[in-house]
Every structure is written in C-alpha cells, then in structure tokens.
N, C-alpha and C. Protein backbone atom coordinates (compact mmCIF):
# COMPACT_ATOMS: atom_id res chain seq x y z
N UNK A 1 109.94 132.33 51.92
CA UNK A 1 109.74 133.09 53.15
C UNK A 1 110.59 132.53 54.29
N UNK A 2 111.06 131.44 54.74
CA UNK A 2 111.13 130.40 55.19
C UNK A 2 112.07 129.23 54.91
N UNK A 3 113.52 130.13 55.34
CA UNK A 3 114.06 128.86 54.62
C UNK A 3 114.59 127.65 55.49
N UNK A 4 115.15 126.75 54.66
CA UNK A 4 115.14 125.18 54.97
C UNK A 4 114.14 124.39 54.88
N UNK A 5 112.83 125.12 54.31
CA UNK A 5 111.47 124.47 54.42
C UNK A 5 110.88 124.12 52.69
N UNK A 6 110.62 123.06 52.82
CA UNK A 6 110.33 122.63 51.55
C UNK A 6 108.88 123.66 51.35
N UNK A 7 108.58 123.41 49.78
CA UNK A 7 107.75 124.28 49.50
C UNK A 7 105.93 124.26 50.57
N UNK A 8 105.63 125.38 50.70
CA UNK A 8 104.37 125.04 51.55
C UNK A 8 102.91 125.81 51.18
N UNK A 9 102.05 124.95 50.78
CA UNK A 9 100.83 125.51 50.13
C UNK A 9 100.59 127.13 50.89
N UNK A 10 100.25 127.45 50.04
CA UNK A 10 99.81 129.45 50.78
C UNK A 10 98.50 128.89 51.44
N UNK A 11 97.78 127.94 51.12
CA UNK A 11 96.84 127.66 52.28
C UNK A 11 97.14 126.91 53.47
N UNK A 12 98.09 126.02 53.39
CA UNK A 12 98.96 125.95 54.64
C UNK A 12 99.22 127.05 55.25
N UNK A 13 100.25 127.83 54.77
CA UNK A 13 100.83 128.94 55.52
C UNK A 13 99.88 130.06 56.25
N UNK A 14 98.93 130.22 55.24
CA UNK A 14 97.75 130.96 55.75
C UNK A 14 97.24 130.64 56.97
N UNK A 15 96.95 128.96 56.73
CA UNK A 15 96.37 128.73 58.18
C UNK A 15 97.11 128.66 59.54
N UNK A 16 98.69 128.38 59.12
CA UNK A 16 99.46 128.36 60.35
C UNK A 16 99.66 130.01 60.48
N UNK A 17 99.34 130.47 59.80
CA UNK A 17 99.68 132.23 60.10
C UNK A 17 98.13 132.45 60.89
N UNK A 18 97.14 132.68 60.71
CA UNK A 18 96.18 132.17 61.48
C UNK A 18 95.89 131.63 63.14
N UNK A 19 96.92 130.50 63.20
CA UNK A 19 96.69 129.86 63.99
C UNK A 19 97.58 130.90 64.96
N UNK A 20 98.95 131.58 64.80
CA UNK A 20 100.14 132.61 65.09
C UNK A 20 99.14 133.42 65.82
N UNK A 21 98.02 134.17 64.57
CA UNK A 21 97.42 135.75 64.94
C UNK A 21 96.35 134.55 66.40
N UNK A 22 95.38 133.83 66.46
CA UNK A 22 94.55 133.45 66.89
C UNK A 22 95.44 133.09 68.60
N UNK A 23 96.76 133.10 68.82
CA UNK A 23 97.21 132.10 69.96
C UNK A 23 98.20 134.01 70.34
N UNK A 24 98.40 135.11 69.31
CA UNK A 24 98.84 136.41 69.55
C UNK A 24 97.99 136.89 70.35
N UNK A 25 97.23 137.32 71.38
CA UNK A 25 95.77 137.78 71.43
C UNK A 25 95.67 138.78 71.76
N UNK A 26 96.74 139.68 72.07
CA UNK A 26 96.84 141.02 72.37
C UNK A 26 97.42 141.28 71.05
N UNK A 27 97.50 140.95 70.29
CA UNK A 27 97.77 141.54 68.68
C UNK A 27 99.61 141.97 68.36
N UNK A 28 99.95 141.64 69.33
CA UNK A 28 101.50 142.12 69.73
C UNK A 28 102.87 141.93 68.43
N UNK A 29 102.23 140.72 67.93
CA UNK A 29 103.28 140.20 66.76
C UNK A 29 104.07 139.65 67.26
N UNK A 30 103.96 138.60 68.04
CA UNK A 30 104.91 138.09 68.93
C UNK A 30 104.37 137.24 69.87
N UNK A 31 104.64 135.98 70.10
CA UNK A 31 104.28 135.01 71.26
C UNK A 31 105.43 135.05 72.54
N UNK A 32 104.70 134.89 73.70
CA UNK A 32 105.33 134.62 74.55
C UNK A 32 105.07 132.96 75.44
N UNK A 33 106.33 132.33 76.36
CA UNK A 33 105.90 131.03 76.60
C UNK A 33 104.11 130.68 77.15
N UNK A 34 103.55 131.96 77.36
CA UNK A 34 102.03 132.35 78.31
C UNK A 34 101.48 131.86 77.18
N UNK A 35 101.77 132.58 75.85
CA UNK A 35 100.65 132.43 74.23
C UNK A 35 100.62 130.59 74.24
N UNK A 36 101.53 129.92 74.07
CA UNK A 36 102.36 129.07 73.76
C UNK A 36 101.59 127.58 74.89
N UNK A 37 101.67 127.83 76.02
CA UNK A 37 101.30 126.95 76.74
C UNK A 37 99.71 126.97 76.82
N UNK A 38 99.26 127.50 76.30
CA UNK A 38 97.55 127.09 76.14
C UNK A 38 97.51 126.37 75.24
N UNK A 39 98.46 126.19 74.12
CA UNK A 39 98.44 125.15 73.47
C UNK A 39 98.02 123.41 73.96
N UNK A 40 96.60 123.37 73.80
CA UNK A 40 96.12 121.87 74.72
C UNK A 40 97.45 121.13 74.29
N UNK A 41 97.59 120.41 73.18
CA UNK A 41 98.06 119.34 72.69
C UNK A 41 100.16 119.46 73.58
N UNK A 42 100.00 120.75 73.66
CA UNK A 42 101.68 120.99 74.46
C UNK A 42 101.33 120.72 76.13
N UNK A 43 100.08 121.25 76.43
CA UNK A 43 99.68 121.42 77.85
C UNK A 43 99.69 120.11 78.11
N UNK A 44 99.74 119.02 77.75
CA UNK A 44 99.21 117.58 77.78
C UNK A 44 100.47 116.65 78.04
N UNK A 45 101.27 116.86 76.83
CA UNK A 45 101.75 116.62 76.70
C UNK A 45 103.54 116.46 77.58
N UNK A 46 104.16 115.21 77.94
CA UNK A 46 104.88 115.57 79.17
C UNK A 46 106.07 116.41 78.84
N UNK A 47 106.44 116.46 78.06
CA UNK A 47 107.29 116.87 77.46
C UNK A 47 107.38 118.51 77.11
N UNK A 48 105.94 118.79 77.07
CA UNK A 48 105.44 120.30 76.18
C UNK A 48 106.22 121.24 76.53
N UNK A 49 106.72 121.50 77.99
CA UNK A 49 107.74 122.95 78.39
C UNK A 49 108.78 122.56 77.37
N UNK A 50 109.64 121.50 77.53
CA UNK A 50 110.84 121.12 76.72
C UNK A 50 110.46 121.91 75.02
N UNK A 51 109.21 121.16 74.48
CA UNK A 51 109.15 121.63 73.22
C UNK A 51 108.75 123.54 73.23
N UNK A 52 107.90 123.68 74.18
CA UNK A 52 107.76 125.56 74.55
C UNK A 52 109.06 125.55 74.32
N UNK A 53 110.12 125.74 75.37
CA UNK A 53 111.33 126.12 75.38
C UNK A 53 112.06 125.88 73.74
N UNK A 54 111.45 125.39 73.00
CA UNK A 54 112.41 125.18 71.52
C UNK A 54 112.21 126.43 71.03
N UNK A 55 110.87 127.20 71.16
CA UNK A 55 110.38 128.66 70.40
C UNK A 55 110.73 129.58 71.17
N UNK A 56 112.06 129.46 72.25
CA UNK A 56 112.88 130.49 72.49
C UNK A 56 114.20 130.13 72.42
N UNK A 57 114.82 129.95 71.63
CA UNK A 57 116.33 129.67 71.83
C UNK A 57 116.97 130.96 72.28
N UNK A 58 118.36 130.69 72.65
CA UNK A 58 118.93 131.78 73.13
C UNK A 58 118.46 132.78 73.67
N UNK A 59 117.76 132.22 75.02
CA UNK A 59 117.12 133.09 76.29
C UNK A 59 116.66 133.93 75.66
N UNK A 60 115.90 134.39 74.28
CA UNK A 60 114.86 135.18 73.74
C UNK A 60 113.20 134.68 74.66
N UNK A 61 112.82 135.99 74.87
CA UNK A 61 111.48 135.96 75.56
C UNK A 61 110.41 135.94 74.54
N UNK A 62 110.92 136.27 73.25
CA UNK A 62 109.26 136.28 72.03
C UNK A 62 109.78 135.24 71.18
N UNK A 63 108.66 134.56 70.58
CA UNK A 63 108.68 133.96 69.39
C UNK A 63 107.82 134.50 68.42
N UNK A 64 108.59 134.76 67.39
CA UNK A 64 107.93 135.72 66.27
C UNK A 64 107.23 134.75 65.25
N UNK A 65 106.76 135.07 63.90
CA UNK A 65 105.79 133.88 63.33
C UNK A 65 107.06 133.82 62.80
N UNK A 66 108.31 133.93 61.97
CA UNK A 66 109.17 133.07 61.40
C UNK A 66 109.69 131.57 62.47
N UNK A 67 109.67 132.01 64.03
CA UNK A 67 110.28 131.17 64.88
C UNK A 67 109.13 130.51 64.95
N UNK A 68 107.64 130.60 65.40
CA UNK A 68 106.95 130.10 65.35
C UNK A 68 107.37 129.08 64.41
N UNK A 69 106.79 129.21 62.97
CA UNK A 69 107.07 128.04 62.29
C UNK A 69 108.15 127.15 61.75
N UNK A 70 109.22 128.04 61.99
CA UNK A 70 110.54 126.94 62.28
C UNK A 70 110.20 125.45 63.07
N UNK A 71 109.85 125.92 64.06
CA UNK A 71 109.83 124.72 65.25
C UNK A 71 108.26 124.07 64.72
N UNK A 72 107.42 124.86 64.50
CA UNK A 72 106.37 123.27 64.18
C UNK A 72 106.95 122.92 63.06
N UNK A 73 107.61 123.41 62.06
CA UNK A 73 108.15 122.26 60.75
C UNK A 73 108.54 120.90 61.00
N UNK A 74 109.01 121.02 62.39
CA UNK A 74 109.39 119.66 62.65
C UNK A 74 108.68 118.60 62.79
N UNK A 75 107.05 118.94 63.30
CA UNK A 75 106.30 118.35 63.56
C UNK A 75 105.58 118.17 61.81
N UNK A 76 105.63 118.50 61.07
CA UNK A 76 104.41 118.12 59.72
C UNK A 76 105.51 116.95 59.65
N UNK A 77 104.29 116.65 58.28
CA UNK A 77 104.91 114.72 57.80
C UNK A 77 106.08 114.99 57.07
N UNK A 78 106.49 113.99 57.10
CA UNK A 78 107.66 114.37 55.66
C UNK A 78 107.43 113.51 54.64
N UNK A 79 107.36 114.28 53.49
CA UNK A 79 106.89 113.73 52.35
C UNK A 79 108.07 113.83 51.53
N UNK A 80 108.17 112.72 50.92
CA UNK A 80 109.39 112.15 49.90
C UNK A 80 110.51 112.30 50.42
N UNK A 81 111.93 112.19 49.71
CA UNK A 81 112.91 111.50 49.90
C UNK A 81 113.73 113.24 50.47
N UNK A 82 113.55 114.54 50.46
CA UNK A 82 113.98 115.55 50.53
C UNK A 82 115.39 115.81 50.59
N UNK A 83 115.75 116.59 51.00
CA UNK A 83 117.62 116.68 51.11
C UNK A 83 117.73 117.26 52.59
N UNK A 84 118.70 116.43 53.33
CA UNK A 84 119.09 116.35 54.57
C UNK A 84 118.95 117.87 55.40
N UNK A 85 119.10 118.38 54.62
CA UNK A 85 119.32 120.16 55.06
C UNK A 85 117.73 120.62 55.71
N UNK A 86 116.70 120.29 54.43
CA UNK A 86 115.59 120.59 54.71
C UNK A 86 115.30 120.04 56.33
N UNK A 87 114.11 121.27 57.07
CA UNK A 87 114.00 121.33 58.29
C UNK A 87 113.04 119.95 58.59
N UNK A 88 112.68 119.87 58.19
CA UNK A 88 111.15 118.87 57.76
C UNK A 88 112.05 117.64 57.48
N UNK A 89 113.06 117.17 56.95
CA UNK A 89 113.47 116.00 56.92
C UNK A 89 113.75 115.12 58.17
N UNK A 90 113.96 113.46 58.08
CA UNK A 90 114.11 113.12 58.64
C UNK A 90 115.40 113.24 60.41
N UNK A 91 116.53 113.72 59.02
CA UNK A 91 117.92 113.62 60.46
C UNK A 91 117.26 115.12 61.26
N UNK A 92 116.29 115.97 60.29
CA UNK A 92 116.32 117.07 60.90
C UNK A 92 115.52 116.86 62.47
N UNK A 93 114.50 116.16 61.81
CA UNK A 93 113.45 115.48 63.17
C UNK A 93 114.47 115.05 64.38
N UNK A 94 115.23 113.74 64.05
CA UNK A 94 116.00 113.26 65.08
C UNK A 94 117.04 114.65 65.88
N UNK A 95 117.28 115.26 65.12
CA UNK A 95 118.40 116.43 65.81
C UNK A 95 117.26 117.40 66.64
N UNK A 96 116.42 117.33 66.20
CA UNK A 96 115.53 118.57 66.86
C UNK A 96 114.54 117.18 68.67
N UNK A 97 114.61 116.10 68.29
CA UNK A 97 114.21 115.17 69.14
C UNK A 97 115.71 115.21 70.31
N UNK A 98 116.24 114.86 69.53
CA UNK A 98 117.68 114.96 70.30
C UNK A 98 117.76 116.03 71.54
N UNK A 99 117.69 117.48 70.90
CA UNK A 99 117.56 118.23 71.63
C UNK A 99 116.83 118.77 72.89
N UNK A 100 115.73 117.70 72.70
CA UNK A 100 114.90 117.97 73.90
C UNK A 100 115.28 116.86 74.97
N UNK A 101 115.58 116.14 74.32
CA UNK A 101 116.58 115.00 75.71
C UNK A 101 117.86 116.17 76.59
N UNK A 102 119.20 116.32 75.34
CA UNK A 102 119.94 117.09 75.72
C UNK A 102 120.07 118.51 76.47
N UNK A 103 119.25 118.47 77.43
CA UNK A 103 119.33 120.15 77.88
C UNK A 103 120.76 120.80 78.14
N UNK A 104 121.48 120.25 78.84
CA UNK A 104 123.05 120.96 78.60
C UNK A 104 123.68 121.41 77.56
N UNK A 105 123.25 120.34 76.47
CA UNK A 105 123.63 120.95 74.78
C UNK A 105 125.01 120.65 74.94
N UNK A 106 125.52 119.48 75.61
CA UNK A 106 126.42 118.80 75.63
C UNK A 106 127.06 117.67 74.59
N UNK A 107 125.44 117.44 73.46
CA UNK A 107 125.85 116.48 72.49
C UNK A 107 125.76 115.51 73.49
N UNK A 108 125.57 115.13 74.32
CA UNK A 108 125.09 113.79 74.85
C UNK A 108 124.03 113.81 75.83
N UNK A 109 123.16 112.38 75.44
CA UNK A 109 121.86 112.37 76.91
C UNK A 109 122.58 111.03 77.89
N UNK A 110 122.60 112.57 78.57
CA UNK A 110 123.43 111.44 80.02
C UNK A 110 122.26 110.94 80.80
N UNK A 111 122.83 109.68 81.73
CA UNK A 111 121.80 109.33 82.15
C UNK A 111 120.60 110.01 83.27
N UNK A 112 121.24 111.38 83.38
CA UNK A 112 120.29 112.15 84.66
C UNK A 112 119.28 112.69 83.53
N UNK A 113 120.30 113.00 82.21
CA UNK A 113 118.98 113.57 81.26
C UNK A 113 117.89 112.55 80.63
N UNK A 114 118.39 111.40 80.77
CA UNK A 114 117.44 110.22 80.34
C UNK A 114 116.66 110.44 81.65
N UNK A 115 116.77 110.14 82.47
CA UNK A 115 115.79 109.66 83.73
C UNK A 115 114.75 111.21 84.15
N UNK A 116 115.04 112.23 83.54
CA UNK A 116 114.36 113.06 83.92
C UNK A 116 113.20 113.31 82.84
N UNK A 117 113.54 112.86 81.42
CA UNK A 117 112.43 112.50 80.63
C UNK A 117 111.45 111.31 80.63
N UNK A 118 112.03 110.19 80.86
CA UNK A 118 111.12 109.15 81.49
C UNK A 118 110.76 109.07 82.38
N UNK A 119 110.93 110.36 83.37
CA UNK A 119 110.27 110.41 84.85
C UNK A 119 109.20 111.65 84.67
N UNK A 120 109.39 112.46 83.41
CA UNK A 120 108.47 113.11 82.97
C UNK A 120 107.27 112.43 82.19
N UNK A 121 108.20 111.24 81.23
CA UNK A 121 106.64 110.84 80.59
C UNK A 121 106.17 109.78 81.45
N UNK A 122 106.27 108.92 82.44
CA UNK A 122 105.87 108.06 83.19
C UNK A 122 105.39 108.44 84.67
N UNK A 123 105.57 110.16 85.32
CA UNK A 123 104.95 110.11 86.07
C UNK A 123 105.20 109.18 87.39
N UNK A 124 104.26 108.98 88.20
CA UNK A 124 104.25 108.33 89.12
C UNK A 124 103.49 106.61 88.60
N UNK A 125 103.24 106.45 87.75
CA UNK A 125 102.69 105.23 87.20
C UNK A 125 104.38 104.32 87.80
N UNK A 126 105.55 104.91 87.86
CA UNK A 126 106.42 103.63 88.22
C UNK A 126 107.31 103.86 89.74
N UNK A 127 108.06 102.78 89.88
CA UNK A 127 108.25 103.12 91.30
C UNK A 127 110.16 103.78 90.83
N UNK A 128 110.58 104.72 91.62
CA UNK A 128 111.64 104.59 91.24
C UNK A 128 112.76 104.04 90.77
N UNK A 129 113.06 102.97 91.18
CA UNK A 129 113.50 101.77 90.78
C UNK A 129 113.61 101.20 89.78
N UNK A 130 112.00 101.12 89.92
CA UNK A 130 111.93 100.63 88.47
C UNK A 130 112.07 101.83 87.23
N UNK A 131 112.38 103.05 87.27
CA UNK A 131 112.55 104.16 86.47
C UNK A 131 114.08 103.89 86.46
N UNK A 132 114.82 103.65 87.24
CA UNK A 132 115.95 103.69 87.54
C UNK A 132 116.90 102.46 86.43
N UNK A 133 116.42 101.47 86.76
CA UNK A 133 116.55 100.35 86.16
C UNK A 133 116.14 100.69 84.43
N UNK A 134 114.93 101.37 83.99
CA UNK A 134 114.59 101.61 82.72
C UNK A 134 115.96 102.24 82.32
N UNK A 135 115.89 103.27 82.99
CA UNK A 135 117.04 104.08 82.47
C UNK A 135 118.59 103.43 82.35
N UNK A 136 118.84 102.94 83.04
CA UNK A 136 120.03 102.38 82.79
C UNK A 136 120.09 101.46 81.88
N UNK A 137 118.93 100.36 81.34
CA UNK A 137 118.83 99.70 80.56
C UNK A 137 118.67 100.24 79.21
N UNK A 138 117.99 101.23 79.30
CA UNK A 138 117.95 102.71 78.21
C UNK A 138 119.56 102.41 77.42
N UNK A 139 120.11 103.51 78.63
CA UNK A 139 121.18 103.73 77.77
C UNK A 139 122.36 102.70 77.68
N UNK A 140 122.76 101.36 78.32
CA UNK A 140 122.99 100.66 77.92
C UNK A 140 122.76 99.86 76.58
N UNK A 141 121.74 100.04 75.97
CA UNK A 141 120.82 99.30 74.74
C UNK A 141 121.93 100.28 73.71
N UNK A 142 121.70 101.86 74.17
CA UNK A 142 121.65 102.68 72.88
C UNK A 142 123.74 102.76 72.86
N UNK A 143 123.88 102.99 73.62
CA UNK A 143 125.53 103.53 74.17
C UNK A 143 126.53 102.38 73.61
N UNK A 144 127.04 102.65 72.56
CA UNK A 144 127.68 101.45 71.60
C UNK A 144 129.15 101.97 72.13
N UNK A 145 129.70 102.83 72.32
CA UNK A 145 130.96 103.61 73.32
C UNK A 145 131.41 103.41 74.39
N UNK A 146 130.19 102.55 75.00
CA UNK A 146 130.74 102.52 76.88
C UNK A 146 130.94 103.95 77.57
N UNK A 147 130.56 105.32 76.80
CA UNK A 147 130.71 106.65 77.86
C UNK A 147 129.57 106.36 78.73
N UNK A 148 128.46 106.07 79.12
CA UNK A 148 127.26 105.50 79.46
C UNK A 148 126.22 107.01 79.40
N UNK A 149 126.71 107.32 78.12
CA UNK A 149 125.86 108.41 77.46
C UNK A 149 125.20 108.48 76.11
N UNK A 150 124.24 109.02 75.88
CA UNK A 150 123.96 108.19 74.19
C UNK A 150 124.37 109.57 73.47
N UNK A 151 124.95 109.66 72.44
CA UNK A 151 125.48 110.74 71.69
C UNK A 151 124.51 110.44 70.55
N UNK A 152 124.36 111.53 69.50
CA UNK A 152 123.02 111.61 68.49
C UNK A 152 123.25 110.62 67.64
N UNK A 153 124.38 110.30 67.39
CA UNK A 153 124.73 108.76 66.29
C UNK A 153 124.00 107.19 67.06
N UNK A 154 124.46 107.73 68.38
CA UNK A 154 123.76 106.49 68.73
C UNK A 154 122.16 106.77 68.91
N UNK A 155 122.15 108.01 69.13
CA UNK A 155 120.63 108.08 69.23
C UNK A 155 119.56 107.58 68.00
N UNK A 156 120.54 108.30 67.17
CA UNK A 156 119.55 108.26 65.48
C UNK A 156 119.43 106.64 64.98
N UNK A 157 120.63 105.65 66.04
CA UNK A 157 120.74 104.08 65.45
C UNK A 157 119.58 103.55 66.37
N UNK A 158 119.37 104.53 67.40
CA UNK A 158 118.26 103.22 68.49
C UNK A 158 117.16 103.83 68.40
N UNK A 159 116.61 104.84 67.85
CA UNK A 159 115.48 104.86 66.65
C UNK A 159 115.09 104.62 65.44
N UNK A 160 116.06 104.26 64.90
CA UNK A 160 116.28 104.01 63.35
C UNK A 160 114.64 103.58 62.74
N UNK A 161 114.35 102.53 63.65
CA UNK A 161 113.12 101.67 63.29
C UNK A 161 111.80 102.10 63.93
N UNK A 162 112.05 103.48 64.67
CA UNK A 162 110.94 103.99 64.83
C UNK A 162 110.09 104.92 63.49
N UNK A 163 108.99 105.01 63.59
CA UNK A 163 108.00 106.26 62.55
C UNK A 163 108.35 107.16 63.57
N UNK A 164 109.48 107.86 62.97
CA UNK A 164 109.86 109.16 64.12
C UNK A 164 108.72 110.03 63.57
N UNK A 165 108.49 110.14 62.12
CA UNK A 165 107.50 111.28 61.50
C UNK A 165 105.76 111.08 61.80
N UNK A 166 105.88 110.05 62.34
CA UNK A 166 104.18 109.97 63.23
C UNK A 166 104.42 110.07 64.41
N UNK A 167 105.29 109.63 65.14
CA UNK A 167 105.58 110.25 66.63
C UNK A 167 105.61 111.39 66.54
N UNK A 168 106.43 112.24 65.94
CA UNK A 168 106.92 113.83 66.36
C UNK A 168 105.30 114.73 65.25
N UNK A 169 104.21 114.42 65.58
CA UNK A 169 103.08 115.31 64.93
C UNK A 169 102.62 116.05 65.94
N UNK A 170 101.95 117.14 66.17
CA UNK A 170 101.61 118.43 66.82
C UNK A 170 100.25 118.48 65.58
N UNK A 171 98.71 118.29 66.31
CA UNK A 171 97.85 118.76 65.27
C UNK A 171 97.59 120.33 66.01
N UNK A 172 98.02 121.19 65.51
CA UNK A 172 98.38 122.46 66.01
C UNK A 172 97.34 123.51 65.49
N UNK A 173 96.87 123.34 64.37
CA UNK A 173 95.69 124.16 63.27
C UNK A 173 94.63 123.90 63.58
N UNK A 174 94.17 123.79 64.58
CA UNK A 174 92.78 123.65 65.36
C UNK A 174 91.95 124.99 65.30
C-alpha cells in the first residue's frame, strides 16, 4: 500500500487508519494542520509545528492517510538491520530529523537555524547568552568544514551515538 515501508501488521495499519478516521472528524478524507495539532503529544512538544509542517510538503493544505503515514513511519522503532531506502530505517530517521532543523532546505543547519530550535526547546529556562554560546558551541562540535554550518554528514556523525530510534517515537495510537 505504502511504499518504502517495511511490511506492517493489518492490525497496525488498521489502527493507524483508525487513529486518521478518529483525528478526520468531519469525515472529509483528509487532515488539515487544525486535525493535526490536537495531537497532545505534537501540542507539547517544542518542536510539533516543525513536525505538523512535515504532513504538508509542498505548500499542500491536506494530508491524506497515505501522507499521514509516511511521516509517522519515521517515528515507529526500527527493527532489524533493513535496507537504507526503507522509510523506517535509520539514515531515513536522521534525513527526516535533519529536516526539521533545515527550514531553508539549504542542506545545511546554519547557526540562526540551530539557535531557533534550541530557543524552541529551551524556552525561557536560559538567558540568551547562554543560548547563544550553546549554539555556537553546537555547531562548532559538529562542523568538521569550518563553513560554521552543520551539513547532514556532519549531522548524522554528531549523532551517531545517539538512540535516534527512541528519541524520534510519537505514541500516536491513543
């Protein structure tokens, strides 16, 4: 049904089809960012417009259930060794993580795009400065080039040693 997606129990699919009709509520066949942001776990989350905005690419106003589940694929576990292509794999995670840093879609997170995500997930908990300083130390750590931008190679090396596949979960089937 679904491709790039490794195989997925019909009771999986059922229930994420489910979860589609249950968040549709005017029956429309189609989500809009309105369906989308009642999502608690997105509403919460600092990041959540960035990930909303993934279930419209190309200034499309609906997300249909194929787009729907494109974009949570990213979020289930990944189980076994899969092939790079699959959506659900690992580089796929990092490229789809990537992207929510990169809003220009420039292939690089410059440092205004770093500091506007760590000023999203940190809030007022820091003083500018000290956001300021993160960030530059950020991409200094990751930026093996000296552009003082992190491009996805460097990105995918200064996560390497993260559980990107327990970070990036969405319990979404509620």
């Amino acid at each position: 049904l679904i491709p790039l997606f490794r195989p997925v129990s019909q009771a999986s699919l059922a229930r994420l089809y489910q979860r589609f009709q249950a968040l549709d509520k005017d029956d429309k066949g189609y989500l809009t960012r309105y369906d989308l942001e009642g999502i608690g776990e997105l509403a919460v989350n600092p990041i959540g417009d960035r990930i909303v905005n993934a279930f419209f690419p190309n200034g499309s106003e609906v997300a249909d259930f194929r787009s729907f589940a494109r974009v949570l694929a990213h979020f289930r576990p990944v189980e076994g060794p899969g092939n790079s292509e699959d959506i659900n794999s690992r580089l796929s995670k990092l490229k789809f993580a990537f992207q929510l840093y990169d809003q220009d879609k420039d292939g690089k997170i410059s440092r205004a795009e770093m500091l506007q995500v760590l000023r999203m997930m940190v809030g007022i908990q820091v003083t500018d400065d000290q956001l300021e300083n993160i960030t530059d130390r950020t991409i200094q750590e990751a930026d093996r080039d000296g552009d003082n931008a992190i491009s996805f190679e460097e990105f995918a090396k200064s996560v390497e040693k993260l559980n990107i596949e327990r970070k990036m979960s969405l319990r979404i089937l509620k």
